[in-house]
C-alpha atoms as a PDB file:
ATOM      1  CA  UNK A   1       0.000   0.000   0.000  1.00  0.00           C
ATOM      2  CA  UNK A   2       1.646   3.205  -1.265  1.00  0.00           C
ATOM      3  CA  UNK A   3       1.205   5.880   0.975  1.00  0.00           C
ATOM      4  CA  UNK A   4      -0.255   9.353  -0.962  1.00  0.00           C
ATOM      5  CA  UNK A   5       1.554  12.547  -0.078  1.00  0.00           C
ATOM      6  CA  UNK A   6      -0.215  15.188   1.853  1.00  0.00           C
ATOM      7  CA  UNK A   7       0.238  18.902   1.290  1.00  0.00           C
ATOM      8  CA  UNK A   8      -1.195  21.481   3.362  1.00  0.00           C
ATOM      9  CA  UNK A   9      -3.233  24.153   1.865  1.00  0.00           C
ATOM     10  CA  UNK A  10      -4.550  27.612   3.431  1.00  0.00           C
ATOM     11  CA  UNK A  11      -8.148  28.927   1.885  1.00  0.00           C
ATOM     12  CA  UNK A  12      -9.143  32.608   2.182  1.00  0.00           C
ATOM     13  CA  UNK A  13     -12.966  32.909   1.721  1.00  0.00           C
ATOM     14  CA  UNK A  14     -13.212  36.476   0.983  1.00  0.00           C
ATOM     15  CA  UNK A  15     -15.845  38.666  -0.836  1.00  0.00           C
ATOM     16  CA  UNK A  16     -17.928  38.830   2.231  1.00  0.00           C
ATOM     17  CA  UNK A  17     -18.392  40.317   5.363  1.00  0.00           C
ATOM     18  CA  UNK A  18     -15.247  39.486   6.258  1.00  0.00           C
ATOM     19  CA  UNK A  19     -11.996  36.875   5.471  1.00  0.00           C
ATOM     20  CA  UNK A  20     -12.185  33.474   6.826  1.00  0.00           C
ATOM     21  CA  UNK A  21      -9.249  31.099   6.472  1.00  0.00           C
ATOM     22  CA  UNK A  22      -8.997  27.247   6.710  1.00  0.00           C
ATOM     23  CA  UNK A  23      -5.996  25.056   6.726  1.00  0.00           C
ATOM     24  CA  UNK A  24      -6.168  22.216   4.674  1.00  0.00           C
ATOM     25  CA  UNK A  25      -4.475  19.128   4.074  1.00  0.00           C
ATOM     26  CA  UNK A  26      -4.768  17.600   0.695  1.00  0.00           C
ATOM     27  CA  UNK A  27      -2.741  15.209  -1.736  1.00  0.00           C
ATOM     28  CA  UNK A  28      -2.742  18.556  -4.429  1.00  0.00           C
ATOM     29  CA  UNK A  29      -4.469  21.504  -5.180  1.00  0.00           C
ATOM     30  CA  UNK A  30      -7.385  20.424  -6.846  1.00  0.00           C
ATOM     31  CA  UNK A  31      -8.616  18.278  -4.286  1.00  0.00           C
ATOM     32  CA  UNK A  32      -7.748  21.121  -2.111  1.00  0.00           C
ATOM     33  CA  UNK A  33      -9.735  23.483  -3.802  1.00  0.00           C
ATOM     34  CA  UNK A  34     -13.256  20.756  -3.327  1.00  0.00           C
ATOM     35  CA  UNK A  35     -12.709  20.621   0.223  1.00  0.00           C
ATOM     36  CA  UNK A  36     -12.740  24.217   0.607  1.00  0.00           C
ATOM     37  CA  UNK A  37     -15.552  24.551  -1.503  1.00  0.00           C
ATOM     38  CA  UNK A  38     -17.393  21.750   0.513  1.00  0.00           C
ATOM     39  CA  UNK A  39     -16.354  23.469   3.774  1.00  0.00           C
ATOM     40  CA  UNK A  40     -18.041  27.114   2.471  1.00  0.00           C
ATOM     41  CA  UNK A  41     -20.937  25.299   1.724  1.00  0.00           C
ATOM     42  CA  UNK A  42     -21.596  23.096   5.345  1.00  0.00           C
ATOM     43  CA  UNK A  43     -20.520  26.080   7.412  1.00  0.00           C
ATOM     44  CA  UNK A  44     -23.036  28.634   5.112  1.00  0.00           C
ATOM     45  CA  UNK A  45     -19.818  31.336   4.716  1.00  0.00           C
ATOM     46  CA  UNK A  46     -21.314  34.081   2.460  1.00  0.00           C
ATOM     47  CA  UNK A  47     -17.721  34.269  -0.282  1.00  0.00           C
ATOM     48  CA  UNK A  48     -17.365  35.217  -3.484  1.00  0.00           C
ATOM     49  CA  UNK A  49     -13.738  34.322  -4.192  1.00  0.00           C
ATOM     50  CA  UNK A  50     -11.620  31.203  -2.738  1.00  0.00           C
ATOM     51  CA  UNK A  51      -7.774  31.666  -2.550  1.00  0.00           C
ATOM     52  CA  UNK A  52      -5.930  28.951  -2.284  1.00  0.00           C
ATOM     53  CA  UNK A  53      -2.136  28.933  -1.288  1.00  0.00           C
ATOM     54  CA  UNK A  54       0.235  26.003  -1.122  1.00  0.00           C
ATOM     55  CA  UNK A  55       2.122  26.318   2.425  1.00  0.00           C
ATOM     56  CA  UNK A  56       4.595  23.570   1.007  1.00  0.00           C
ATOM     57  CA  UNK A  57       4.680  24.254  -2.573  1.00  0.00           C
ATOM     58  CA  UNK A  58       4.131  28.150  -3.840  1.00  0.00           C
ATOM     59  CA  UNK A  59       0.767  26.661  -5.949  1.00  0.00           C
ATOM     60  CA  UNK A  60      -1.819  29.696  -5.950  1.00  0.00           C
ATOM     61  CA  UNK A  61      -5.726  28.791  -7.318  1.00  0.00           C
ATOM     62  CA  UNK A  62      -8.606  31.445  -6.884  1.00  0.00           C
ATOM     63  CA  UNK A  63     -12.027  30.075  -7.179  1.00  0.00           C
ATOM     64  CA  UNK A  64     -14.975  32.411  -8.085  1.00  0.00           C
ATOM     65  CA  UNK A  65     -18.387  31.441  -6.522  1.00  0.00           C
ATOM     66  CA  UNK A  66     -19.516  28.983  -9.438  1.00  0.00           C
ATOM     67  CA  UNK A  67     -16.981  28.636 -11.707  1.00  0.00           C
ATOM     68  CA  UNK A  68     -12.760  28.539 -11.373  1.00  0.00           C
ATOM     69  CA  UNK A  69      -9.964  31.412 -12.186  1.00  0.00           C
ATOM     70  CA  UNK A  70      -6.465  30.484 -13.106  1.00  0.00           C
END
């Protein structure tokens, strides 16, 4: 059993009333960027962008509300 590399991630949920981070940990960035999204949604934040930000690696993704920026 191969064991799958875990990166940690920090998510800025801004666009609101005000900036909420996360820390997540997540094999890359993509699966990064569904857990944040799944996190917004179960704890209702009100967001319009996601920024996500490799602590590990220098990988930067910003997520619009409904659709993804590069």
């Amino acid at each position: 059993m191969n064991k799958i590399p875990q990166n940690y991630y920090t998510a800025a949920f801004r666009g609101g009333i005000q900036v909420t981070t996360d820390y997540i940990r997540a094999a890359n960035i993509r699966q990064a960027a569904m857990v944040a999204v799944y996190q917004g949604n179960v704890r209702h934040l009100i967001y319009e962008y996601i920024d996500i930000i490799g602590e590990d690696t220098n990988e930067k993704l910003t997520i619009k509300k409904g659709g993804l920026l590069k």
